[in-house]
N, C-alpha and C. Protein backbone atom coordinates (compact mmCIF):
# COMPACT_ATOMS: atom_id res chain seq x y z
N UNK A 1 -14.29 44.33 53.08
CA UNK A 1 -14.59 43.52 51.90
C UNK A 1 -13.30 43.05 51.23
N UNK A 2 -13.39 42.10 50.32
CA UNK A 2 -12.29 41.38 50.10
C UNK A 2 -11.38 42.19 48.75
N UNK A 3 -12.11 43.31 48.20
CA UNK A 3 -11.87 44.23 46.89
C UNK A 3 -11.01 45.20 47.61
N UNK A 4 -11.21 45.79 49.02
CA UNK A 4 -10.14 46.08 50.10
C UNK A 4 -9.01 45.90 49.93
N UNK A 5 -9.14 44.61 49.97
CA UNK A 5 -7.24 43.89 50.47
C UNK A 5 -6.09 44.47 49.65
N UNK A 6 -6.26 44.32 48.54
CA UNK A 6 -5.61 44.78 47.42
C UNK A 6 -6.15 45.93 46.57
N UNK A 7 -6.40 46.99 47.47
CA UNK A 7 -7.11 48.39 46.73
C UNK A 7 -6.16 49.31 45.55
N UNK A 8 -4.97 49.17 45.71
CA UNK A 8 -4.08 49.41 44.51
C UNK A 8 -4.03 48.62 43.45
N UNK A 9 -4.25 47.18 43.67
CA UNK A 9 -3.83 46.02 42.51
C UNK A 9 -5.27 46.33 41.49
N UNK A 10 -6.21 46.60 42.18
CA UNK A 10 -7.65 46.90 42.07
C UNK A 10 -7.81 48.26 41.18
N UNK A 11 -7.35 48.70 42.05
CA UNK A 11 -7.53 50.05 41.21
C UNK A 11 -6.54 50.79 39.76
N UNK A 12 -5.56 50.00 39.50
CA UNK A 12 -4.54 50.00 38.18
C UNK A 12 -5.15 49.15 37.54
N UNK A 13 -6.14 47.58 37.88
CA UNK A 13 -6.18 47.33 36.50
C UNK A 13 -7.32 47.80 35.99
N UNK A 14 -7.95 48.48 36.94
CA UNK A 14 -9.24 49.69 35.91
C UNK A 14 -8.38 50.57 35.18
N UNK A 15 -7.32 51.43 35.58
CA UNK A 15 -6.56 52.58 35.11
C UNK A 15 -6.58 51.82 33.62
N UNK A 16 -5.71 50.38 33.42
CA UNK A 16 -5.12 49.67 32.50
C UNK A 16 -6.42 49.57 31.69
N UNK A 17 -7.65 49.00 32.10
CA UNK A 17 -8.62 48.67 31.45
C UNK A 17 -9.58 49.68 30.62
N UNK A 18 -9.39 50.73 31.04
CA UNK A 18 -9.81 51.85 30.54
C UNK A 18 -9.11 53.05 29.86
N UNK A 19 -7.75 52.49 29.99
CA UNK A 19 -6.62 53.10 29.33
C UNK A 19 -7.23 52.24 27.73
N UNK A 20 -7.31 51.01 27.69
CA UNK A 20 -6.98 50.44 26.83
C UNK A 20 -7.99 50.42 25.86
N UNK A 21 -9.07 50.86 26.19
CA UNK A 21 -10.65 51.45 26.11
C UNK A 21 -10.54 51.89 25.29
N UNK A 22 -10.00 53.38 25.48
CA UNK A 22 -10.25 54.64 25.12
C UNK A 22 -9.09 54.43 23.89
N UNK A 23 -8.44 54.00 23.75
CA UNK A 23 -6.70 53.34 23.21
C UNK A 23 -7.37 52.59 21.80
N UNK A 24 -7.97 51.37 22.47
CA UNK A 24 -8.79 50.61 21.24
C UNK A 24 -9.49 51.92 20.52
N UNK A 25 -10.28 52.55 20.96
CA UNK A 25 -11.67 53.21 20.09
C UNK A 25 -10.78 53.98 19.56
N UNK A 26 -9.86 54.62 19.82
CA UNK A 26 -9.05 55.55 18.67
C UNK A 26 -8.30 54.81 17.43
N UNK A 27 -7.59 53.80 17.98
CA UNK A 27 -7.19 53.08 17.30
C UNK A 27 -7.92 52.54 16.01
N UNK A 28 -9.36 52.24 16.57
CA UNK A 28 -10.02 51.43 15.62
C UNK A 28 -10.25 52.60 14.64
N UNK A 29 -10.58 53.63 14.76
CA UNK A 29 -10.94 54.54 14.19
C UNK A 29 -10.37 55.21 12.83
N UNK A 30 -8.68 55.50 13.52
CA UNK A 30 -7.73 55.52 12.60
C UNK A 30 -7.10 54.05 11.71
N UNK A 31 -7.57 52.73 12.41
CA UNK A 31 -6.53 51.86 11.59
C UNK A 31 -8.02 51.85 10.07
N UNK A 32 -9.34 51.79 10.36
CA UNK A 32 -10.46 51.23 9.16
C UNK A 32 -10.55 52.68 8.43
N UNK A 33 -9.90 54.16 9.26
CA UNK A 33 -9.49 54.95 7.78
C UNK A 33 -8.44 54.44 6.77
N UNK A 34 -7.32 53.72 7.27
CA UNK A 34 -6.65 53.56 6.56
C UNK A 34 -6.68 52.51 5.71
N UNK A 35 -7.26 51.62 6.18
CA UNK A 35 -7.88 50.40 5.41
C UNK A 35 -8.59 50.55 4.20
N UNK A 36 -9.42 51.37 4.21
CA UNK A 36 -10.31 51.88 3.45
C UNK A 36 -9.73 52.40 2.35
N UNK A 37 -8.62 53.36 2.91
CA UNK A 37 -7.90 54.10 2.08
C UNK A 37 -6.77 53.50 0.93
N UNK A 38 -6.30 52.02 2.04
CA UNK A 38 -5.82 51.10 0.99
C UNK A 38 -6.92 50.09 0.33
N UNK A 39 -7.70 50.35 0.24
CA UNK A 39 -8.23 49.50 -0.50
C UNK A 39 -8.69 48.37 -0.33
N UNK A 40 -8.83 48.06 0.89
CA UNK A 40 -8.90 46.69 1.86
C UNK A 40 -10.53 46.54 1.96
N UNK A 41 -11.07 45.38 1.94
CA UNK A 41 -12.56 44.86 2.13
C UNK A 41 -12.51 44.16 3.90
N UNK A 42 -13.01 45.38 4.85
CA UNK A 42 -12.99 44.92 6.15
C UNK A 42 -14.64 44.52 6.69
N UNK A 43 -15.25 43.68 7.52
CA UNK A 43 -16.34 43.54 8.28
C UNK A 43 -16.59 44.66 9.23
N UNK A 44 -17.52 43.99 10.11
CA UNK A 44 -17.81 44.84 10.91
C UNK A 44 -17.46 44.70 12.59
N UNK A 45 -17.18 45.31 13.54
CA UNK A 45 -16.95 44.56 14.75
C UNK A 45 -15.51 44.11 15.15
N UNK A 46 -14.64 45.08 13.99
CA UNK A 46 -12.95 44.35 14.79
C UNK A 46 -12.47 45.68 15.38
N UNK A 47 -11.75 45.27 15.72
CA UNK A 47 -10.83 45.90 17.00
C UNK A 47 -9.10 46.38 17.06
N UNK A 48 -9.00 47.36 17.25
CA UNK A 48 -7.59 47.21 16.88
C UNK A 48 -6.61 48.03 17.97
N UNK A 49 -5.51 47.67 18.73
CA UNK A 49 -4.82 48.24 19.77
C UNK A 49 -3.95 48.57 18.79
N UNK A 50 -3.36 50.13 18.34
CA UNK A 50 -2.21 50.33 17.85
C UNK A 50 -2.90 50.39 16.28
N UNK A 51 -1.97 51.04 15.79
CA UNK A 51 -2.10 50.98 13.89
C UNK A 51 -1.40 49.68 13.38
N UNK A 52 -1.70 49.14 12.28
CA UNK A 52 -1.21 48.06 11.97
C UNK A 52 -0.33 48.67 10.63
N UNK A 53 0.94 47.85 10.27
CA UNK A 53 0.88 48.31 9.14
C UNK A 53 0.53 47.16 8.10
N UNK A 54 0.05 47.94 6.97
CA UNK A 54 -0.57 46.94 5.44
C UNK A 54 0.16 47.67 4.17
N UNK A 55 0.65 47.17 3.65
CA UNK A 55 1.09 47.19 2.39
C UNK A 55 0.48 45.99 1.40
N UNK A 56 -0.67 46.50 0.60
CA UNK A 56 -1.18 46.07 -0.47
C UNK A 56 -0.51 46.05 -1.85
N UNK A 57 0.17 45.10 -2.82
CA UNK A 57 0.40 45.70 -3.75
C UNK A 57 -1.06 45.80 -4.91
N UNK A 58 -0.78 46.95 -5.59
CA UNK A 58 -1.91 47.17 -6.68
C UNK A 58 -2.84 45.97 -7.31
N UNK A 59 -3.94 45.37 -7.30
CA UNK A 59 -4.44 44.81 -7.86
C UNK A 59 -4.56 43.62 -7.05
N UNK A 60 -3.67 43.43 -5.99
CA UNK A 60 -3.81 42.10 -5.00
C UNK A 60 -5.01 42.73 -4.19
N UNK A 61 -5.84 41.87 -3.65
CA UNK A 61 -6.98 41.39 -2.67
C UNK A 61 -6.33 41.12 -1.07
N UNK A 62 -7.07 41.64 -0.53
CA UNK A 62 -6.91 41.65 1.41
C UNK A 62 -8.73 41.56 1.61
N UNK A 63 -8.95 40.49 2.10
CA UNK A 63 -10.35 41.18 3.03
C UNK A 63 -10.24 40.44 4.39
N UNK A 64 -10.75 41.24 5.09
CA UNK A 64 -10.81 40.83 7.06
C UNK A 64 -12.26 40.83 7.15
N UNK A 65 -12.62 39.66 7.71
CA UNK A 65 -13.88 39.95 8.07
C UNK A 65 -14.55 40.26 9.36
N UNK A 66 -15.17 39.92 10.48
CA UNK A 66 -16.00 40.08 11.07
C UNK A 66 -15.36 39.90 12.75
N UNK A 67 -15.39 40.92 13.50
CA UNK A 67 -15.10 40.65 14.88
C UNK A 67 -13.77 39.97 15.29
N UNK A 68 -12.82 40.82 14.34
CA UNK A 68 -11.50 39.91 14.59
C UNK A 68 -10.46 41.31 15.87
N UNK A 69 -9.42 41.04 16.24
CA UNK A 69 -8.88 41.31 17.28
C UNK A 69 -7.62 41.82 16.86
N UNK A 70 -6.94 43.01 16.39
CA UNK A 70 -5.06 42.87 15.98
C UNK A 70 -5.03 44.12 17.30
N UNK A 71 -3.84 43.37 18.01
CA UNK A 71 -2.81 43.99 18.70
C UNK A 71 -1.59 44.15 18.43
N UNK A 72 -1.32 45.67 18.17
CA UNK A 72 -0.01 46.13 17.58
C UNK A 72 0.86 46.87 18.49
N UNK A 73 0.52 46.34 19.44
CA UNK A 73 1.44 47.27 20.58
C UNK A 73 1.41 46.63 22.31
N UNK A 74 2.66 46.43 22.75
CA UNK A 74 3.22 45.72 24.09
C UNK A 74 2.23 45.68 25.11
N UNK A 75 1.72 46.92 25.12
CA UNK A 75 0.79 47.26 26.23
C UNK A 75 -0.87 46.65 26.58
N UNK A 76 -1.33 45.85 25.03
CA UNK A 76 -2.76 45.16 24.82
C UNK A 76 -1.96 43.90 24.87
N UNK A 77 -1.37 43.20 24.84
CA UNK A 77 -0.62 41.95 25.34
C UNK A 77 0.62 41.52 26.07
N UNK A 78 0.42 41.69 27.59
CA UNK A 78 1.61 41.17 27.82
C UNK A 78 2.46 40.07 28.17
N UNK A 79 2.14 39.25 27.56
CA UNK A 79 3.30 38.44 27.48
C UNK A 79 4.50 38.97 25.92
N UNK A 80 4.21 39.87 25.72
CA UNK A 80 5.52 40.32 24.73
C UNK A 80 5.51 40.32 23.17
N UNK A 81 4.81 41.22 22.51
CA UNK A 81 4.56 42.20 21.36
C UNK A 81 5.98 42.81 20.73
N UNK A 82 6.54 41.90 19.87
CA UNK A 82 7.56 42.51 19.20
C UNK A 82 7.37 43.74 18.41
N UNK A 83 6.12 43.56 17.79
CA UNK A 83 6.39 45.02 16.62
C UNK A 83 4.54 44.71 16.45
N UNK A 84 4.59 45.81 15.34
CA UNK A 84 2.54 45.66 14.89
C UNK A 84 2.43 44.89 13.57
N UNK A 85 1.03 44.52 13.78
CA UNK A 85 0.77 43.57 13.05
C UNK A 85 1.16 44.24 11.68
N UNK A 86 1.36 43.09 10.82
CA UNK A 86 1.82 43.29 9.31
C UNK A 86 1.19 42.66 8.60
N UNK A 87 0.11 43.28 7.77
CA UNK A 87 -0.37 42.62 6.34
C UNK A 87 0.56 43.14 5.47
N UNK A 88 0.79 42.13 4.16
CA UNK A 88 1.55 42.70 2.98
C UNK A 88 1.14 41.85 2.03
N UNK A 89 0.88 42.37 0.83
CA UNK A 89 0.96 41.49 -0.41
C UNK A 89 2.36 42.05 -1.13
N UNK A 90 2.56 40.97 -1.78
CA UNK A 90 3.72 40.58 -2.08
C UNK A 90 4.18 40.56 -4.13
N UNK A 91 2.45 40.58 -4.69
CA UNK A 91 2.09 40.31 -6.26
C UNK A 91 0.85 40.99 -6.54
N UNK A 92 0.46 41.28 -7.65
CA UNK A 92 -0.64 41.70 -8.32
C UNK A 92 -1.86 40.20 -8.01
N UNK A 93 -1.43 39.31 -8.19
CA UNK A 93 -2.42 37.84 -8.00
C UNK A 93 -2.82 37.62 -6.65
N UNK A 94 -1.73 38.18 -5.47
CA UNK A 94 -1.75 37.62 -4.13
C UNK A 94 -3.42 38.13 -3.62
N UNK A 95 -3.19 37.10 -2.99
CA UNK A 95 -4.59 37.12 -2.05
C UNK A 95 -4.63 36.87 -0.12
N UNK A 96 -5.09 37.87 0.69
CA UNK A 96 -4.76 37.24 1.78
C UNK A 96 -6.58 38.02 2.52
N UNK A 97 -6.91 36.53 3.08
CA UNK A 97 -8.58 36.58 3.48
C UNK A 97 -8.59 35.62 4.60
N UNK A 98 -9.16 36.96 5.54
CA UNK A 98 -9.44 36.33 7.01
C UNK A 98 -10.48 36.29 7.27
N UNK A 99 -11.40 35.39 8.52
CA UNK A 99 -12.26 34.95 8.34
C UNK A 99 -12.80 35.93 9.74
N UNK A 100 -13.84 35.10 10.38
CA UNK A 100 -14.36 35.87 11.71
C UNK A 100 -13.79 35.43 12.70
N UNK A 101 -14.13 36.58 13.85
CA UNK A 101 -13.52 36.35 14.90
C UNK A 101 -12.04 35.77 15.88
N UNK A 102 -11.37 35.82 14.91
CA UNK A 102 -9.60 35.76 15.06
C UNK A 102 -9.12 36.62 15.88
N UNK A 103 -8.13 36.66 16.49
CA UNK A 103 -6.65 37.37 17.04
C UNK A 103 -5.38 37.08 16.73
N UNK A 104 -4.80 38.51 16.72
CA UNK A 104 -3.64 38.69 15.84
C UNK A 104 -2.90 39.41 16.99
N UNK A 105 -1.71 39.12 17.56
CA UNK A 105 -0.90 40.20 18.31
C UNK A 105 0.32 40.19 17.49
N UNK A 106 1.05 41.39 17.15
CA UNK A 106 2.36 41.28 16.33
C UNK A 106 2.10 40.43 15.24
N UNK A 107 1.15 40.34 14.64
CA UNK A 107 1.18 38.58 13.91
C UNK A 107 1.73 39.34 12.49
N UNK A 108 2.65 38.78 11.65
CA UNK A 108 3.24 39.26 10.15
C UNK A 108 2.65 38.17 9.29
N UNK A 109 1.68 38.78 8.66
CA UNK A 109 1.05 37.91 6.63
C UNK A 109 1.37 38.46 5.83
N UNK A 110 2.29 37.61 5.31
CA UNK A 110 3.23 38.12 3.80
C UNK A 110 2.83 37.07 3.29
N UNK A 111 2.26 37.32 1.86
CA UNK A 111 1.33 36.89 0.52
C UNK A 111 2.18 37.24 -0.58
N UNK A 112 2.62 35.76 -1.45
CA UNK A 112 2.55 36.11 -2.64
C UNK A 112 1.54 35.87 -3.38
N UNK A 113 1.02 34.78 -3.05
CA UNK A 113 0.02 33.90 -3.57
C UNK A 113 -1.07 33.85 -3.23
N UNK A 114 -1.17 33.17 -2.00
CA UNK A 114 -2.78 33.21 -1.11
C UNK A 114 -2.20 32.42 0.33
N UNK A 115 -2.56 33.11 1.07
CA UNK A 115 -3.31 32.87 2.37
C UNK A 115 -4.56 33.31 3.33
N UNK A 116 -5.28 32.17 3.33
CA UNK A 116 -6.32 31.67 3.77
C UNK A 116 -6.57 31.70 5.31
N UNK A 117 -7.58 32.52 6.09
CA UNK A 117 -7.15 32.00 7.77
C UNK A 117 -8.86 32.06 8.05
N UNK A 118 -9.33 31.16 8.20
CA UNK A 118 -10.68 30.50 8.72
C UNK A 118 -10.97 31.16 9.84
N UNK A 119 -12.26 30.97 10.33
CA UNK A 119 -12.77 31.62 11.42
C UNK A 119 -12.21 30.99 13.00
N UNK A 120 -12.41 32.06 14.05
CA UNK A 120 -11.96 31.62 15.14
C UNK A 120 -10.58 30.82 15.28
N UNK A 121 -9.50 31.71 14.82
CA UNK A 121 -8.13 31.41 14.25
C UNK A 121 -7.56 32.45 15.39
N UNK A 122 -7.00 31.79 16.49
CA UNK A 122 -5.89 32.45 17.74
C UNK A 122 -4.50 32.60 17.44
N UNK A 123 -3.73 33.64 16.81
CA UNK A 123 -2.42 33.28 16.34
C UNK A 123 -1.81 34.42 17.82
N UNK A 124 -1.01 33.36 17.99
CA UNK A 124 0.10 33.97 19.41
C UNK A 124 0.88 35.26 18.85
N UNK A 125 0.83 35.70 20.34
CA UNK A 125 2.13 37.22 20.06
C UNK A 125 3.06 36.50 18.99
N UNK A 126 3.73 37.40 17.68
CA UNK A 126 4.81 37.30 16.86
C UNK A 126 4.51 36.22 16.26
N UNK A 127 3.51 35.88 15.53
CA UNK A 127 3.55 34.29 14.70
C UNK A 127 3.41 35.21 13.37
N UNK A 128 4.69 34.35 12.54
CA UNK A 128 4.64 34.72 11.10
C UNK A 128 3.64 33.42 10.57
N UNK A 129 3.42 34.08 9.55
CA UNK A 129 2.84 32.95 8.61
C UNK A 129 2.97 33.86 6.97
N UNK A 130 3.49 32.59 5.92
CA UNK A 130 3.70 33.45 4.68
C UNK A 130 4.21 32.29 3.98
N UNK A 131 3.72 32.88 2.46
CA UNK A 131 3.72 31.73 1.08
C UNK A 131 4.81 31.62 0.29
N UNK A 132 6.16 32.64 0.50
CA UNK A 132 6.71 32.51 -0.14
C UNK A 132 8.02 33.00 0.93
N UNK A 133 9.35 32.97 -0.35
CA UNK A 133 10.90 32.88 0.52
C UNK A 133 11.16 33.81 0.21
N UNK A 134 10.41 35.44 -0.13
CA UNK A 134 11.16 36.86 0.06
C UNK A 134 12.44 36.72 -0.91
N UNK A 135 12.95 36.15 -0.83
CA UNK A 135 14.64 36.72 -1.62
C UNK A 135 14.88 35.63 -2.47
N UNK A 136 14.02 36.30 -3.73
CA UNK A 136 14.13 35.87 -5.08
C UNK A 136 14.88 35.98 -5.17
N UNK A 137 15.94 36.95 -5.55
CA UNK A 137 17.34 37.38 -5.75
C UNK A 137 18.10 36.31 -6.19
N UNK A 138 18.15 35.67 -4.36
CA UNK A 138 19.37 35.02 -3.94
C UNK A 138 19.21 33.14 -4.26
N UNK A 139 17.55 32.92 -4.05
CA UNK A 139 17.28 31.78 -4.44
C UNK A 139 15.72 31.80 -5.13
N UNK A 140 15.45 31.81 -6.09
CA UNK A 140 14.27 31.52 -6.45
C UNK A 140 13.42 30.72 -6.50
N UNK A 141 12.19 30.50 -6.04
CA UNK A 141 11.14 29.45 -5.56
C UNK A 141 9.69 29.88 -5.99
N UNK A 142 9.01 29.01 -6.10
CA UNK A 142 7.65 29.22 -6.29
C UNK A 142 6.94 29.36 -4.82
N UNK A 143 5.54 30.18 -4.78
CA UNK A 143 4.91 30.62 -4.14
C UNK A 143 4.21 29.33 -3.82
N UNK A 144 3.26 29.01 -2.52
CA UNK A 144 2.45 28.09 -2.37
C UNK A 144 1.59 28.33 -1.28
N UNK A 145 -0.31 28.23 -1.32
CA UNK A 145 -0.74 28.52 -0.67
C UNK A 145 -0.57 28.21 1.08
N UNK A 146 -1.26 29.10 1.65
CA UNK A 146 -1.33 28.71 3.05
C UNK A 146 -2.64 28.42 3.27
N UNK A 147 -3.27 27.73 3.66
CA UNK A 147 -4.84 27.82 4.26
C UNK A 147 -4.50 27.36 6.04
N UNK A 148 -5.09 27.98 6.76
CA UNK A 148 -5.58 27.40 8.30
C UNK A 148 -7.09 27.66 8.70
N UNK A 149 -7.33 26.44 8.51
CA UNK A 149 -8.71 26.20 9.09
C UNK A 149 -9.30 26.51 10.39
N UNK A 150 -10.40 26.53 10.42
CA UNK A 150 -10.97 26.87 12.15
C UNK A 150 -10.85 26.54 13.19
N UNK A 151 -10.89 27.41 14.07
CA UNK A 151 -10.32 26.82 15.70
C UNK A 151 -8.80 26.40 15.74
N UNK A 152 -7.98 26.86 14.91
CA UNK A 152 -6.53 26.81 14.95
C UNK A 152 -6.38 27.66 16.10
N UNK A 153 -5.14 27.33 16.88
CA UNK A 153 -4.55 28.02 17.82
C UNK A 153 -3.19 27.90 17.47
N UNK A 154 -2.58 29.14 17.18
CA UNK A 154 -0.86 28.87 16.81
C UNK A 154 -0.05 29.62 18.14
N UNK A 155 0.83 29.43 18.75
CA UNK A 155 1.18 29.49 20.03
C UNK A 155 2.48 30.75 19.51
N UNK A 156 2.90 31.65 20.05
CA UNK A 156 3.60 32.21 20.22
C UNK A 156 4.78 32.14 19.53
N UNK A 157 4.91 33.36 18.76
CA UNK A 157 6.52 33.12 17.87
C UNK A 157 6.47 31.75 16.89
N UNK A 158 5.00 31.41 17.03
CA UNK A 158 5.18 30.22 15.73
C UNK A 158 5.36 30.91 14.19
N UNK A 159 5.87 29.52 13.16
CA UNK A 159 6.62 30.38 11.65
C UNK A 159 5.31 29.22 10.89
N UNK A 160 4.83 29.87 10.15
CA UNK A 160 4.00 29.03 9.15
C UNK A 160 4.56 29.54 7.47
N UNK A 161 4.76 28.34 6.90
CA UNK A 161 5.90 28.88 5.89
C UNK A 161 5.01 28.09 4.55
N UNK A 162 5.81 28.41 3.39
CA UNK A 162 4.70 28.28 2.63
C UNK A 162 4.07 26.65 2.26
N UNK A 163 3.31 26.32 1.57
CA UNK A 163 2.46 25.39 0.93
C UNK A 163 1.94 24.39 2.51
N UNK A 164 1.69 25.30 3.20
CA UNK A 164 1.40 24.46 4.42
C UNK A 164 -0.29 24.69 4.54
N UNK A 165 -0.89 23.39 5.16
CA UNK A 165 -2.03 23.52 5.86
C UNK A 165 -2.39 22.83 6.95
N UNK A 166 -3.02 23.99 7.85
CA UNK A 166 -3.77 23.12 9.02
C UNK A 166 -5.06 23.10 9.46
N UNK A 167 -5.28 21.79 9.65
CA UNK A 167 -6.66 21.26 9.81
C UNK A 167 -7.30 21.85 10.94
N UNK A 168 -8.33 21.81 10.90
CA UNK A 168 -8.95 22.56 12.03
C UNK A 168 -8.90 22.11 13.69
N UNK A 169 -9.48 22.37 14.49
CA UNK A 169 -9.14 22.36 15.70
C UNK A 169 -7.64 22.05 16.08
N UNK A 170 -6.84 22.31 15.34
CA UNK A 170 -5.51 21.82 15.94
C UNK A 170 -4.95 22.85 16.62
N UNK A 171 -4.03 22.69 17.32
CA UNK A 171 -2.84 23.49 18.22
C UNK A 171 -1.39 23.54 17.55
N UNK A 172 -1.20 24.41 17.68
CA UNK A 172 0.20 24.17 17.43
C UNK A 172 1.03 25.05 18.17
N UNK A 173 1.97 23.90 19.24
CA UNK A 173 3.22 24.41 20.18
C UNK A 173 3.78 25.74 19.65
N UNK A 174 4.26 26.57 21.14
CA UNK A 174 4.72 28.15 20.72
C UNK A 174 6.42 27.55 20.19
N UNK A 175 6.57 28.71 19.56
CA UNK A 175 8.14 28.62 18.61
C UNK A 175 7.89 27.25 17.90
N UNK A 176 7.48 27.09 16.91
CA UNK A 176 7.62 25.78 16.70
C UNK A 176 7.37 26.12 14.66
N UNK A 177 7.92 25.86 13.98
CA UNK A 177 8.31 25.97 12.84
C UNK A 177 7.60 25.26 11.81
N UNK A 178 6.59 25.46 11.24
CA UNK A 178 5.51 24.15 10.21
C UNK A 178 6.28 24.37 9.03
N UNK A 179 6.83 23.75 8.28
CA UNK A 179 7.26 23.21 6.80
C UNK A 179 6.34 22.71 6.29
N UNK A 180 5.78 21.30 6.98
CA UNK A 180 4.44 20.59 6.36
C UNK A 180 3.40 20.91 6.88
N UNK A 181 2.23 20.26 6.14
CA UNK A 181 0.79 20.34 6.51
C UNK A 181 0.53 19.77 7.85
N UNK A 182 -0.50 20.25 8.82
CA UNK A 182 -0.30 19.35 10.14
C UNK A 182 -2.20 19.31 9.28
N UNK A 183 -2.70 17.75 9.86
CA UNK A 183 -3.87 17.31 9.84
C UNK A 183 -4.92 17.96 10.76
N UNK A 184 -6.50 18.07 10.97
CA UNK A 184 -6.93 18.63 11.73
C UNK A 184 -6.97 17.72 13.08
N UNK A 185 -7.68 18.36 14.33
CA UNK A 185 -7.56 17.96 15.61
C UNK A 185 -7.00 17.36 16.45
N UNK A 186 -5.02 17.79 16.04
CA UNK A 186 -3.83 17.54 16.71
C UNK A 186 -3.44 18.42 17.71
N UNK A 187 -2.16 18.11 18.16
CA UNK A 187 -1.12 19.28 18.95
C UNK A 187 0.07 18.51 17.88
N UNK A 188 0.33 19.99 17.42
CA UNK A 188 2.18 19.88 17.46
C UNK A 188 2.56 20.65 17.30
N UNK A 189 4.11 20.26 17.37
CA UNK A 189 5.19 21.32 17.76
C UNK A 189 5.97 20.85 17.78
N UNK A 190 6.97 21.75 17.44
CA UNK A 190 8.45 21.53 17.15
C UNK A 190 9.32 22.40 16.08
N UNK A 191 10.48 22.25 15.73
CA UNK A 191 11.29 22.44 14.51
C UNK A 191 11.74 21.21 14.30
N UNK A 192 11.61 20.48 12.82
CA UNK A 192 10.09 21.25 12.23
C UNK A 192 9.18 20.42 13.18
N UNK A 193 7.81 20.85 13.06
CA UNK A 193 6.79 20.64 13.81
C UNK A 193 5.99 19.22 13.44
N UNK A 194 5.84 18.41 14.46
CA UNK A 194 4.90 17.38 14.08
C UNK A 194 4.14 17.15 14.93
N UNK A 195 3.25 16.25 14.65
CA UNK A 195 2.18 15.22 15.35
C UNK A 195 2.56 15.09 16.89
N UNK A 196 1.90 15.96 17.86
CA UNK A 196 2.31 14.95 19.36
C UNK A 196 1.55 14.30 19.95
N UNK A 197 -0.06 14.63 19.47
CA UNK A 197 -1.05 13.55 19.98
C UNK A 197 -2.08 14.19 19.23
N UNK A 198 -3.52 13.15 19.29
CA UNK A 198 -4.49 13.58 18.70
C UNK A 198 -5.38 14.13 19.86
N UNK A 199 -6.20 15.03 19.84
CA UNK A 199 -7.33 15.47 20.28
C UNK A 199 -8.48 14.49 19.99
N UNK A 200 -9.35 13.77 21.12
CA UNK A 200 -10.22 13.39 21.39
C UNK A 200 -11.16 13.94 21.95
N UNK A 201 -11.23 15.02 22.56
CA UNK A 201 -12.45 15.37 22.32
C UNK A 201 -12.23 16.98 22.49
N UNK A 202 -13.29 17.91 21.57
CA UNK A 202 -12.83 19.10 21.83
C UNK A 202 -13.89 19.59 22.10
């Protein structure tokens, strides 16, 4: 039989697949104690490879909703998992609310303000996305929302930075840097990222 030919290649990615099984269900187990414990409003039906970390500040809002996906560790994605996923609020006002059915590998949401991520939202291994520039200190700026609408796909190591939005069904190229708003049912990409064609039919 043809499951023969390759009876080793065959038989590791059950090892892998059931490694990752047993890996998820613990995982999930321990990351929605801790959720709970911070204070977080989660659904039902997500999944989690690895602990994530979340840092809530007091009085800011996090909710995840329904059948979403975070991989926090090399081994549930490989094409290359820098570190685990990162929620953080950033203010007492911040708000950060995800919708259904998303994936997150390595993905970092830093909130001062609000970010928004719609349902069926694919963010690639290592994509930041965040509302504000961290180092008040050195330069001070105002916060500005993020929203990404549905059926976004953000490609790998992409940066979503603040007062940006994207329209739904769009793509956006891996490594590729958004400053501005991209419109819905495009591709782009780049530093900074723009328009490379429209989607006709999806």
């Amino acid at each position: 039989m043809k499951y023969f030919k390759d009876f080793k290649g065959y038989l590791f990615l059950f090892i892998r697949i059931f490694r990752l099984g047993i890996y998820r269900f613990i995982s999930t187990f321990f990351s929605e104690i801790m959720l709970y414990l911070n204070g977080i409003s989660y659904g039902r039906g997500n999944k989690y490879f690895g602990l994530p970390k979340i840092s809530r500040m007091p009085l800011s809002f996090i909710k995840i909703g329904n059948n979403n996906k975070f991989r926090s560790d090399v081994s549930s994605n490989l094409i290359g998992v820098n570190h685990k996923c990162i929620l953080s609020t950033h203010s007492k006002k911040a708000v950060i609310q995800i919708g259904d059915n998303c994936g997150f590998s390595g993905v970092t949401i830093g909130a001062f303000e609000k970010i928004v991520i719609g349902n069926n939202v694919l963010c690639g291994a290592n994509t930041v996305i965040t509302d504000f520039d961290w180092h008040s200190s050195r330069y001070p700026t105002e916060a500005k929302a993020v929203i990404i609408h549905d059926n976004v796909w953000l490609g790998l190591n992409t940066v979503i930075l603040k007062g940006v939005e994207i329209g739904q069904n769009s793509i956006i190229g891996a490594s590729s840097l958004v400053v501005k708003s991209i419109p819905a049912n495009v591709i782009a990409a780049g530093n900074p990222c723009k328009v490379i064609k429209y989607i006709t039919e999806i």
